[in-house]
N, C-alpha and C. Protein backbone atom coordinates (compact mmCIF):
# COMPACT_ATOMS: atom_id res chain seq x y z
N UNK A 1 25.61 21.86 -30.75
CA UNK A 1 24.49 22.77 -30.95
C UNK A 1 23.23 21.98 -31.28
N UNK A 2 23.28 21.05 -32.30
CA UNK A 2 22.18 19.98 -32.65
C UNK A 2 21.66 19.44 -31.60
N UNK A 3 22.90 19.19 -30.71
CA UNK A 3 22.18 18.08 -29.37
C UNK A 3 21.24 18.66 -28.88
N UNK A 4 21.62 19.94 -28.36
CA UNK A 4 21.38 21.18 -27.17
C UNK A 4 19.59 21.05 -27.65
N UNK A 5 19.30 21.69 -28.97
CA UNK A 5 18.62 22.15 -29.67
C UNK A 5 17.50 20.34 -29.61
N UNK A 6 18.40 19.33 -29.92
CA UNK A 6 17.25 18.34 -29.97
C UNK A 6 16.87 17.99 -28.31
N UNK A 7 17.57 18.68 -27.37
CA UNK A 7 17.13 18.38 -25.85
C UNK A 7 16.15 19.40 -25.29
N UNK A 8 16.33 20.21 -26.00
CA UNK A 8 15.27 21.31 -25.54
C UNK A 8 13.45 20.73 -25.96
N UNK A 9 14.35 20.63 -27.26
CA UNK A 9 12.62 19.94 -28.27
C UNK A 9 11.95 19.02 -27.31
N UNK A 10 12.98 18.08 -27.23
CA UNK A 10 12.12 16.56 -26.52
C UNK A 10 11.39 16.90 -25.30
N UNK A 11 12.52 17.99 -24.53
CA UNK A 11 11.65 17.95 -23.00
C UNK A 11 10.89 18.86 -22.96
N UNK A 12 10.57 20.00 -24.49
CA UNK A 12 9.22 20.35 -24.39
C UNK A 12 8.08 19.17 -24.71
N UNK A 13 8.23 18.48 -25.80
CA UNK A 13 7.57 17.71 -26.10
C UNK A 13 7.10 16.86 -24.78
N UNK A 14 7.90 16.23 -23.87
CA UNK A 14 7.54 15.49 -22.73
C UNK A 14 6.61 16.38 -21.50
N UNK A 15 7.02 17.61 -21.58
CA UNK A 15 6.29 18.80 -20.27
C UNK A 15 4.99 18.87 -20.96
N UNK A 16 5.16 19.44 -22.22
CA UNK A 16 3.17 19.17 -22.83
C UNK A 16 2.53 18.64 -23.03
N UNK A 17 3.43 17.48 -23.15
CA UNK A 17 2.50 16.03 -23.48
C UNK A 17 1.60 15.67 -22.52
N UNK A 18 2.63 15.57 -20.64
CA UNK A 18 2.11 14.71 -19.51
C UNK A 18 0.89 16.07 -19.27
N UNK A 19 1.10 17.50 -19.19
CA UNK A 19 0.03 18.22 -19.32
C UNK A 19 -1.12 18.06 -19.66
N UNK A 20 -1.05 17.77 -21.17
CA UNK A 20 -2.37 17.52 -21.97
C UNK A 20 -3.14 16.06 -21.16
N UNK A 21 -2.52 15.78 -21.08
CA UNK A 21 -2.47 13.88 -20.33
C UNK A 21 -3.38 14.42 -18.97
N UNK A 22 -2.67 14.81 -18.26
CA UNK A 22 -3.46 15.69 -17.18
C UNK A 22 -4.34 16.25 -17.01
N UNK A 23 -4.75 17.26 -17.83
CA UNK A 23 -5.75 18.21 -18.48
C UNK A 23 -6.78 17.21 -18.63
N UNK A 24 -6.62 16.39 -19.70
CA UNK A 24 -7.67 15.63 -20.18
C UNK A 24 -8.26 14.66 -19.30
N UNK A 25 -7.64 14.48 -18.33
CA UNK A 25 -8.29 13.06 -17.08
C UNK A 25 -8.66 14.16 -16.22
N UNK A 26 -8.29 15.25 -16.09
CA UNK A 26 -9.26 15.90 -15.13
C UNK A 26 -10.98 15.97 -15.70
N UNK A 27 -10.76 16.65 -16.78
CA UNK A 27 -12.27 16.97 -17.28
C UNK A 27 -12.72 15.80 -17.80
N UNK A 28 -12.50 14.98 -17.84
CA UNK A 28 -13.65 13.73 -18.25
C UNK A 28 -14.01 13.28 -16.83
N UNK A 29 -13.25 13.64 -15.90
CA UNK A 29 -13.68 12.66 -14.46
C UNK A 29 -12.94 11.64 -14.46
N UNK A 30 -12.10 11.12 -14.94
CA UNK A 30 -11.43 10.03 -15.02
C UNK A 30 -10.38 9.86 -14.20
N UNK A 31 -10.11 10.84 -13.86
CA UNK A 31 -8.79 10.58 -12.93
C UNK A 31 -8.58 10.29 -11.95
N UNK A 32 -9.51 9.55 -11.21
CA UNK A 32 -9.38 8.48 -10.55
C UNK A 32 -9.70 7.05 -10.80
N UNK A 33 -9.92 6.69 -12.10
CA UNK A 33 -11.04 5.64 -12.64
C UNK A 33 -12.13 5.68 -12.37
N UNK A 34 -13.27 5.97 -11.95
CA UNK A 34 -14.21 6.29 -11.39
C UNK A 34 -15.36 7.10 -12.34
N UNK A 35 -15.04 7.98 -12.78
CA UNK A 35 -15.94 8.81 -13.64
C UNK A 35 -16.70 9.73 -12.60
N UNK A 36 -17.47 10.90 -12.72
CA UNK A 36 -18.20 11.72 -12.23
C UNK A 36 -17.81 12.02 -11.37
N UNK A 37 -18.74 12.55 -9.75
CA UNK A 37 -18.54 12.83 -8.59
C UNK A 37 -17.48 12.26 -8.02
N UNK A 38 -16.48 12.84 -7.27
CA UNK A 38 -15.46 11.89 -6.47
C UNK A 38 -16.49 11.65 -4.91
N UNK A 39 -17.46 12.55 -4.88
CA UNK A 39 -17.49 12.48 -3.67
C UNK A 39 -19.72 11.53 -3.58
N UNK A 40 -19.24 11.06 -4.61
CA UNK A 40 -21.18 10.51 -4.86
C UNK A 40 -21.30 9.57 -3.92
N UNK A 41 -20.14 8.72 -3.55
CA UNK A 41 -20.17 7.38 -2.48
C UNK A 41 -20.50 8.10 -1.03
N UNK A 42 -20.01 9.25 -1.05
CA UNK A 42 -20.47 9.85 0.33
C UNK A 42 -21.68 10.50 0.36
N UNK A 43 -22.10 11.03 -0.29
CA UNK A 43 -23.34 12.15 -0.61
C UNK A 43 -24.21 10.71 -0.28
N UNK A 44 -24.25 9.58 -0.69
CA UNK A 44 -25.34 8.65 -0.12
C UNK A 44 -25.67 8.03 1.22
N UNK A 45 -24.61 8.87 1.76
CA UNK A 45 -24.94 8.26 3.16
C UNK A 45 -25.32 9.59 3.70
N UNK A 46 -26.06 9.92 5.32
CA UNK A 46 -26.18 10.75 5.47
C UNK A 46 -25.57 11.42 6.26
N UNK A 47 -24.39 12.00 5.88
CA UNK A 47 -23.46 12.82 6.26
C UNK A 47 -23.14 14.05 4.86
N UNK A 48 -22.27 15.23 5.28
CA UNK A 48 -21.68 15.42 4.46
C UNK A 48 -20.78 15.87 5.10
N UNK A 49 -19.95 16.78 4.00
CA UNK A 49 -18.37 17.36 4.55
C UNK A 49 -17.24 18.14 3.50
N UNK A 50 -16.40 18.83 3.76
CA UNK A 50 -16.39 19.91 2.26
C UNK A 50 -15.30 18.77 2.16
N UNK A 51 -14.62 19.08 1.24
CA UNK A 51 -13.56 18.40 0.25
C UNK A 51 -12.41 19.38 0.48
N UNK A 52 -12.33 20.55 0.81
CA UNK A 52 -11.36 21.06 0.78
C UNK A 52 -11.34 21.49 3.38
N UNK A 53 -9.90 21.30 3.61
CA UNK A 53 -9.53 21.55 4.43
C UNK A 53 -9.73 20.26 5.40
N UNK A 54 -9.65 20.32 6.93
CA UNK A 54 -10.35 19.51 8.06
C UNK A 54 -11.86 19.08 7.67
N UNK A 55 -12.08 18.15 7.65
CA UNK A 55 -13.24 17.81 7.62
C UNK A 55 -13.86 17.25 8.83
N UNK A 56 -12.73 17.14 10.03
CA UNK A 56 -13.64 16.29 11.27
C UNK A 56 -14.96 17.38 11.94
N UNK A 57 -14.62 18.51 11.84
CA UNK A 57 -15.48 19.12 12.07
C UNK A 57 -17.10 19.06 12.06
N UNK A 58 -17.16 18.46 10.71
CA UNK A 58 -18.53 18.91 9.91
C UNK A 58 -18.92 17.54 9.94
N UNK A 59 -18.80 16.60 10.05
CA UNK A 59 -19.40 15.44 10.97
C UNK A 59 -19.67 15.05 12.51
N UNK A 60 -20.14 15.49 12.84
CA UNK A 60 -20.91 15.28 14.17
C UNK A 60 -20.16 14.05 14.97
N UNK A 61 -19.65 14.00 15.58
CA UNK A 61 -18.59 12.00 16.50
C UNK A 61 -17.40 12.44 16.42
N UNK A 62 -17.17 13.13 14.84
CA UNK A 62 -15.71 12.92 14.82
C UNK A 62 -15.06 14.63 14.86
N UNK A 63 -14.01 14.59 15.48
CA UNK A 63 -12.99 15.57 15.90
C UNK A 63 -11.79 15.65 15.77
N UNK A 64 -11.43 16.64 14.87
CA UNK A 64 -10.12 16.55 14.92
C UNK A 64 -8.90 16.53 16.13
N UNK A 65 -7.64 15.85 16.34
CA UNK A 65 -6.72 16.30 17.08
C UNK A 65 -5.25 16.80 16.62
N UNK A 66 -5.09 17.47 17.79
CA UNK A 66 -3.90 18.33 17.64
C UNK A 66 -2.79 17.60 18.21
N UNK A 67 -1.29 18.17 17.87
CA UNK A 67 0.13 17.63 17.87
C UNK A 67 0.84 19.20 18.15
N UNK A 68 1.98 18.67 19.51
CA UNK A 68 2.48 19.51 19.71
C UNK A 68 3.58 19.55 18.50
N UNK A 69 4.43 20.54 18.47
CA UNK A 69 5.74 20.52 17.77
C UNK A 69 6.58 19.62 17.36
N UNK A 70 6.97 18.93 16.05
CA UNK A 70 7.72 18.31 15.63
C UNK A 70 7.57 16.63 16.53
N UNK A 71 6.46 16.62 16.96
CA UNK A 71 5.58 15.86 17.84
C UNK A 71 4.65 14.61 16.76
N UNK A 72 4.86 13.24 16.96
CA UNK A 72 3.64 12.34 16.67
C UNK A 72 2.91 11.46 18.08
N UNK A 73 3.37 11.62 19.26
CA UNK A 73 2.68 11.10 19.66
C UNK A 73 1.43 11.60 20.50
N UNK A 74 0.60 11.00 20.98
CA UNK A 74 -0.29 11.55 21.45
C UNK A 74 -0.69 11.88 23.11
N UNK A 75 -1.21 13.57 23.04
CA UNK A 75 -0.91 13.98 24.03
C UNK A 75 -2.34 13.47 25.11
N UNK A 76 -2.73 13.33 26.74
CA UNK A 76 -3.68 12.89 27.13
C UNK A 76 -4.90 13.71 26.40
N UNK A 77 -5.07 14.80 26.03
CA UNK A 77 -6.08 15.18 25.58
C UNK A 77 -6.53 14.29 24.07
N UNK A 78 -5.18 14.25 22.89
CA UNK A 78 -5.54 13.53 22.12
C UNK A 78 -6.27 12.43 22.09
N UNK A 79 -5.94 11.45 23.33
CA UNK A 79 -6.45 10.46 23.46
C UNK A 79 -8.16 10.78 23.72
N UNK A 80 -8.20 11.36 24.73
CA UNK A 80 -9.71 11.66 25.75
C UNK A 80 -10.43 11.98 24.02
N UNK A 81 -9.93 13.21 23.15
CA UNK A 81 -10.80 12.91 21.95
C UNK A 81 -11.03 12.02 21.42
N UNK A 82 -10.28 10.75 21.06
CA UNK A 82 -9.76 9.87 19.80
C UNK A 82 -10.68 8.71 20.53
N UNK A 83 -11.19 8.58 22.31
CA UNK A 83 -12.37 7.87 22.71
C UNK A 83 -13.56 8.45 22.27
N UNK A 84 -13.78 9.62 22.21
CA UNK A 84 -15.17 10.00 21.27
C UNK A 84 -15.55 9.45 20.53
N UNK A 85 -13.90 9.95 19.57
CA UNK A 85 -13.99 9.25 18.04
C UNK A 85 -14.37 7.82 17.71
N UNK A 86 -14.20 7.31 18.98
CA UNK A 86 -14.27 5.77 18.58
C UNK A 86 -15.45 5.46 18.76
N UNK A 87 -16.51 5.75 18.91
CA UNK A 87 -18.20 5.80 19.57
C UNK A 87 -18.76 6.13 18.48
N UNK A 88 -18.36 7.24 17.70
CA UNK A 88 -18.88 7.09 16.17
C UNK A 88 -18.59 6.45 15.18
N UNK A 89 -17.42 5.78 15.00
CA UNK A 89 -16.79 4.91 14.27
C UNK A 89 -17.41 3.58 14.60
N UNK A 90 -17.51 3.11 15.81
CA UNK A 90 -18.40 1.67 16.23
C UNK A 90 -20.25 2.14 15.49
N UNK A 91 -20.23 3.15 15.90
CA UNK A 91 -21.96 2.80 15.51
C UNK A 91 -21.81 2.77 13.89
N UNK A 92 -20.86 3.31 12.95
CA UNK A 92 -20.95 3.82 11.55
C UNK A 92 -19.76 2.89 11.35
N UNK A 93 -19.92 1.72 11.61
CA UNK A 93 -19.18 0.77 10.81
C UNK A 93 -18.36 0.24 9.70
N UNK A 94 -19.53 0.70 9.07
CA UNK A 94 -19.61 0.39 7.79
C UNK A 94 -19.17 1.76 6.95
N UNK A 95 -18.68 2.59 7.38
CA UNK A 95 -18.41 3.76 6.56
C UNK A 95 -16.69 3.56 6.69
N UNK A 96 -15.83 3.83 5.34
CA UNK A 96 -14.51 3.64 5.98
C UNK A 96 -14.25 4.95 6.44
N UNK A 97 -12.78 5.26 7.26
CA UNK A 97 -12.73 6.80 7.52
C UNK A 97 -10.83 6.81 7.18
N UNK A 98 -10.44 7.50 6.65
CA UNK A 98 -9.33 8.46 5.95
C UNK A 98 -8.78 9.12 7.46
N UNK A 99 -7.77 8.66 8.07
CA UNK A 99 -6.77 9.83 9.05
C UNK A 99 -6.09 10.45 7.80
N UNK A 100 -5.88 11.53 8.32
CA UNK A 100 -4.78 12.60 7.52
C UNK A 100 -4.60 13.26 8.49
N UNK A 101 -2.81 13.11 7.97
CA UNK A 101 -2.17 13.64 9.19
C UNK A 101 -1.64 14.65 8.25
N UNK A 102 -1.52 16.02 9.06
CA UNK A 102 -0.72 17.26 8.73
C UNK A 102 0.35 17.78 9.36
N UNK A 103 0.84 18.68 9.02
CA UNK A 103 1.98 19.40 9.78
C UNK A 103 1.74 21.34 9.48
N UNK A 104 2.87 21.68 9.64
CA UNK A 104 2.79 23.05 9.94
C UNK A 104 3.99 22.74 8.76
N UNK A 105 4.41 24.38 8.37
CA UNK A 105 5.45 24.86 7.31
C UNK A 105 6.66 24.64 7.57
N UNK A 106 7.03 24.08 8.73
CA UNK A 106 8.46 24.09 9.38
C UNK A 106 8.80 22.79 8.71
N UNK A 107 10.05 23.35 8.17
CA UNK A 107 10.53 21.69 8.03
C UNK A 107 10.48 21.24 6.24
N UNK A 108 11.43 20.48 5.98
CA UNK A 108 11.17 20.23 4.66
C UNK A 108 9.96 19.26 3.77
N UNK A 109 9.62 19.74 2.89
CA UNK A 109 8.37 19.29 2.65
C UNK A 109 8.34 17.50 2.48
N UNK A 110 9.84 16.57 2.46
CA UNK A 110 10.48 15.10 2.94
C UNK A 110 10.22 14.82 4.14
N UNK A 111 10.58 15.61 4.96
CA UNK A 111 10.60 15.71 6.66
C UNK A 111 8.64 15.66 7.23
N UNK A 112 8.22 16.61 6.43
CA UNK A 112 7.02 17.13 6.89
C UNK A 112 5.88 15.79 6.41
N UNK A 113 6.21 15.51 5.04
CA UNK A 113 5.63 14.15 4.55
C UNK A 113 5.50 12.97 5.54
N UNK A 114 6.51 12.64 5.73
CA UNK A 114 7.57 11.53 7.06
C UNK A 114 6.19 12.35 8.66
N UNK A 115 6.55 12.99 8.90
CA UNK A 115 5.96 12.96 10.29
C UNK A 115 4.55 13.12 9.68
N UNK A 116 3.30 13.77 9.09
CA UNK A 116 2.21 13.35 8.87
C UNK A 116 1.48 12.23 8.65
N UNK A 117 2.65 11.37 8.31
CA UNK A 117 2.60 9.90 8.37
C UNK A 117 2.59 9.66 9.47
N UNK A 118 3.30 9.48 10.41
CA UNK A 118 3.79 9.21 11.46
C UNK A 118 2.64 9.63 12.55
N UNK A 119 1.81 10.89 12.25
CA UNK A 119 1.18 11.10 13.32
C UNK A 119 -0.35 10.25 12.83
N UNK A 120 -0.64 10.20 11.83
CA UNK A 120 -1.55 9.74 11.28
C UNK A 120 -1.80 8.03 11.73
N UNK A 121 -0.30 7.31 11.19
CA UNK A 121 -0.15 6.34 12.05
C UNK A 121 -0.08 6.28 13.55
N UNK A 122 0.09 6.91 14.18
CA UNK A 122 -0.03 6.91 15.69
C UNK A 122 -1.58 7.14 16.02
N UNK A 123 -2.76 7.46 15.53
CA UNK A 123 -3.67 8.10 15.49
C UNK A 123 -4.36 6.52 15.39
N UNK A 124 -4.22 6.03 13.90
CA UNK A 124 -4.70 4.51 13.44
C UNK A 124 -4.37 3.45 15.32
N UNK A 125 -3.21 3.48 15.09
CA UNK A 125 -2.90 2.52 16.06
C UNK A 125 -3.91 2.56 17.52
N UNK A 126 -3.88 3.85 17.89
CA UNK A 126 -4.64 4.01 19.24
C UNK A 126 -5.78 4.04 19.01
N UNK A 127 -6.68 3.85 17.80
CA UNK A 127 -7.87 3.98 17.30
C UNK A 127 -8.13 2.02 17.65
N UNK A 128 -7.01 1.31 17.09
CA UNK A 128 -7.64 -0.06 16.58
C UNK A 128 -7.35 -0.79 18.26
N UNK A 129 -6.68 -0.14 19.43
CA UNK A 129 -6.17 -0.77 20.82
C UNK A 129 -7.35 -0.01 21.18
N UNK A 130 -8.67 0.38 21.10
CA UNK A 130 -9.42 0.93 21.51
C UNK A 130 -10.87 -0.09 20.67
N UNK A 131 -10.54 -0.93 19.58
CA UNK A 131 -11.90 -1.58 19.21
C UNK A 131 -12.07 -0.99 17.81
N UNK A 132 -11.68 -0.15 16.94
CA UNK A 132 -11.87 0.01 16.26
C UNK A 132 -11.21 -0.25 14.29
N UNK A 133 -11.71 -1.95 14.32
CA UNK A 133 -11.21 -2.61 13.21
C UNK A 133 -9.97 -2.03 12.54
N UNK A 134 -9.06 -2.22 12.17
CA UNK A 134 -8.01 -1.74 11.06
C UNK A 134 -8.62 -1.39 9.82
N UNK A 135 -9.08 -2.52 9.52
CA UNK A 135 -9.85 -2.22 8.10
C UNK A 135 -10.62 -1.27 7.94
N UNK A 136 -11.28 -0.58 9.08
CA UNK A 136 -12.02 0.91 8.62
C UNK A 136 -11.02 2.07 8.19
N UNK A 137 -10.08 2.33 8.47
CA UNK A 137 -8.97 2.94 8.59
C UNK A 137 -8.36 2.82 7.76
N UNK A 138 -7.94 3.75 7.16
CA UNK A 138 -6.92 4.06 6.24
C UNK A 138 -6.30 5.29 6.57
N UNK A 139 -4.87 5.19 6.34
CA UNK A 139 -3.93 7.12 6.26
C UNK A 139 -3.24 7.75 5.11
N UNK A 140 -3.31 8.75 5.20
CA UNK A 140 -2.58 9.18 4.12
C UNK A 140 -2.20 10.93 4.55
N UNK A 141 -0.81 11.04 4.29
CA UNK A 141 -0.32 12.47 5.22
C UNK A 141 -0.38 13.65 3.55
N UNK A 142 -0.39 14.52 4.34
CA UNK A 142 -0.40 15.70 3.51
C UNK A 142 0.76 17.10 3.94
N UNK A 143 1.47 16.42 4.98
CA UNK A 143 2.60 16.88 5.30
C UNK A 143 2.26 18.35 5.41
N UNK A 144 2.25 19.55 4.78
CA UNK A 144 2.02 21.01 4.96
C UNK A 144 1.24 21.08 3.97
N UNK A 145 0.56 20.45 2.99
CA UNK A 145 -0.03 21.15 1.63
C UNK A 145 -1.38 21.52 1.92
N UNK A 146 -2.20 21.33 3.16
CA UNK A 146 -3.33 21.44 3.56
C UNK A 146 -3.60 22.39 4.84
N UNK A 147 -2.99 23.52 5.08
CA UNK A 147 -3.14 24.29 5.89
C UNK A 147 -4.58 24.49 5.86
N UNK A 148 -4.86 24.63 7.65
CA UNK A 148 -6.59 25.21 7.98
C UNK A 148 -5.92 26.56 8.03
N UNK A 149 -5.00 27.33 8.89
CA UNK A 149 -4.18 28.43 8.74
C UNK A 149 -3.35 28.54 8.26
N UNK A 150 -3.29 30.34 7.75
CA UNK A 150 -2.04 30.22 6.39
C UNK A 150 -1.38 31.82 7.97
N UNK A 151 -0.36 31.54 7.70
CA UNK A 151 0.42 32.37 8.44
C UNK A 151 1.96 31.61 9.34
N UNK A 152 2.38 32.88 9.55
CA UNK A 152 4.22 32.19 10.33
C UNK A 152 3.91 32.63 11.98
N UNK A 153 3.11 32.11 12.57
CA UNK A 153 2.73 32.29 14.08
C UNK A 153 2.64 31.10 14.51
N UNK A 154 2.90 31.05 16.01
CA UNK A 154 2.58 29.23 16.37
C UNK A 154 0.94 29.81 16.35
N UNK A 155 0.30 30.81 16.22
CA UNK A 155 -1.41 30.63 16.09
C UNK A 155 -1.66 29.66 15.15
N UNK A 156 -1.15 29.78 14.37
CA UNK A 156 -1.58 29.17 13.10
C UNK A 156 -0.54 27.77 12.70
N UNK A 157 0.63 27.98 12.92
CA UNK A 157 0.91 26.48 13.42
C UNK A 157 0.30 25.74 14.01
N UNK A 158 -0.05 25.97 14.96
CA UNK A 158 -0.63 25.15 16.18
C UNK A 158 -2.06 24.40 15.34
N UNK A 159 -2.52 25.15 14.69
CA UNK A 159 -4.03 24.80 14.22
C UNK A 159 -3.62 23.85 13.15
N UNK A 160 -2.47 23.86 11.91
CA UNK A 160 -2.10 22.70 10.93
C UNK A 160 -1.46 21.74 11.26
N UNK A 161 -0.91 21.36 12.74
CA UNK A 161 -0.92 20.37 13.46
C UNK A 161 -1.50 19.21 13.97
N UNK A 162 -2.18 18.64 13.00
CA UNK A 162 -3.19 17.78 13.36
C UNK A 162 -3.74 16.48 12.51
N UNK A 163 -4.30 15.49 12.96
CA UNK A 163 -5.15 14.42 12.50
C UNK A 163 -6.35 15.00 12.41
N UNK A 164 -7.03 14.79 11.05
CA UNK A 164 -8.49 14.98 11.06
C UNK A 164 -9.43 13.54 10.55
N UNK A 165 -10.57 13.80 10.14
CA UNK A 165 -10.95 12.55 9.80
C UNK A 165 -11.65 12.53 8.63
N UNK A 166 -11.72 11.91 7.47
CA UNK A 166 -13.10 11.90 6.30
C UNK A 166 -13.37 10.84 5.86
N UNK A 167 -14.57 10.85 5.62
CA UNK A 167 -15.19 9.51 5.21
C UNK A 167 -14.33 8.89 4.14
N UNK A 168 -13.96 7.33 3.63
CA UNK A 168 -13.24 7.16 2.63
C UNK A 168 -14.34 6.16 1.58
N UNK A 169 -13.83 6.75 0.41
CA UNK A 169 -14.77 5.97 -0.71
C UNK A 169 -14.31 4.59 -1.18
């Protein structure tokens, strides 16, 4: 009964603790080391772009692409975009840019992790056999947590299927 009773205690003590821990690096800004704006390194160049969803949109060069089903590689259209993409990336050099790769709801959120990677990396690769440095590039997948559409239709599948692009700080 003592044990029970001292296991309950501790792993409240540990759930409120990392909370408060949490809590508190959000509102100082700290939680990235950084302090203030996450997004001040971009606001100085002249672009912008929201923080929440696709962002290839709202930069002018760059475009997002789409992935068929349970799919990372890229289809001829992907490509014909991802030469656009590379025309703004050569003139804006000096800006790094973030692939994020997504997926749709299908699939376990291990599985879904794994291929947003995967398409994200396929995305990098045909970016840098095209001229465009490695070092601008960086990926990072978001597997399903970033739906542009929320719904159980391939409409809306079809649309969280994708590489997008954002400036990286």
């Amino acid at each position: 009964m003592f044990r029970s009773l001292f296991l309950v205690a501790f792993s409240s003590l540990i759930i409120f603790g990392c909370k408060a821990r949490d809590k508190s690096a959000s509102d100082s800004g700290n939680a990235l080391g950084g302090g203030g704006d996450l997004n001040q390194s971009v606001e100085s160049q002249p672009m912008s772009f929201s923080s929440e969803g696709s962002d290839s949109g709202t930069i002018a060069g760059l475009a997002t692409i789409y992935f068929d089903y349970d799919k990372s590689t890229l289809s001829q259209a992907a490509r014909e975009i991802l030469k656009s993409n590379v025309e703004w990336m050569k003139k804006n050099s000096s800006v790094k840019v973030q692939i994020e790769g997504h997926t749709d709801n299908r699939g376990s959120i291990e599985y879904n992790i794994a291929l947003g990677e995967r398409r994200a990396n396929s995305v990098k690769n045909y970016l840098t056999t095209l001229g465009v440095q490695s070092s601008q590039l960086t990926v990072i997948s978001y597997g399903e947590e970033k739906p542009l559409m929320p719904g159980e239709a391939d409409s809306a599948w079809s649309k969280n299927r994708r590489a997008n692009f954002v400036p990286a700080q």
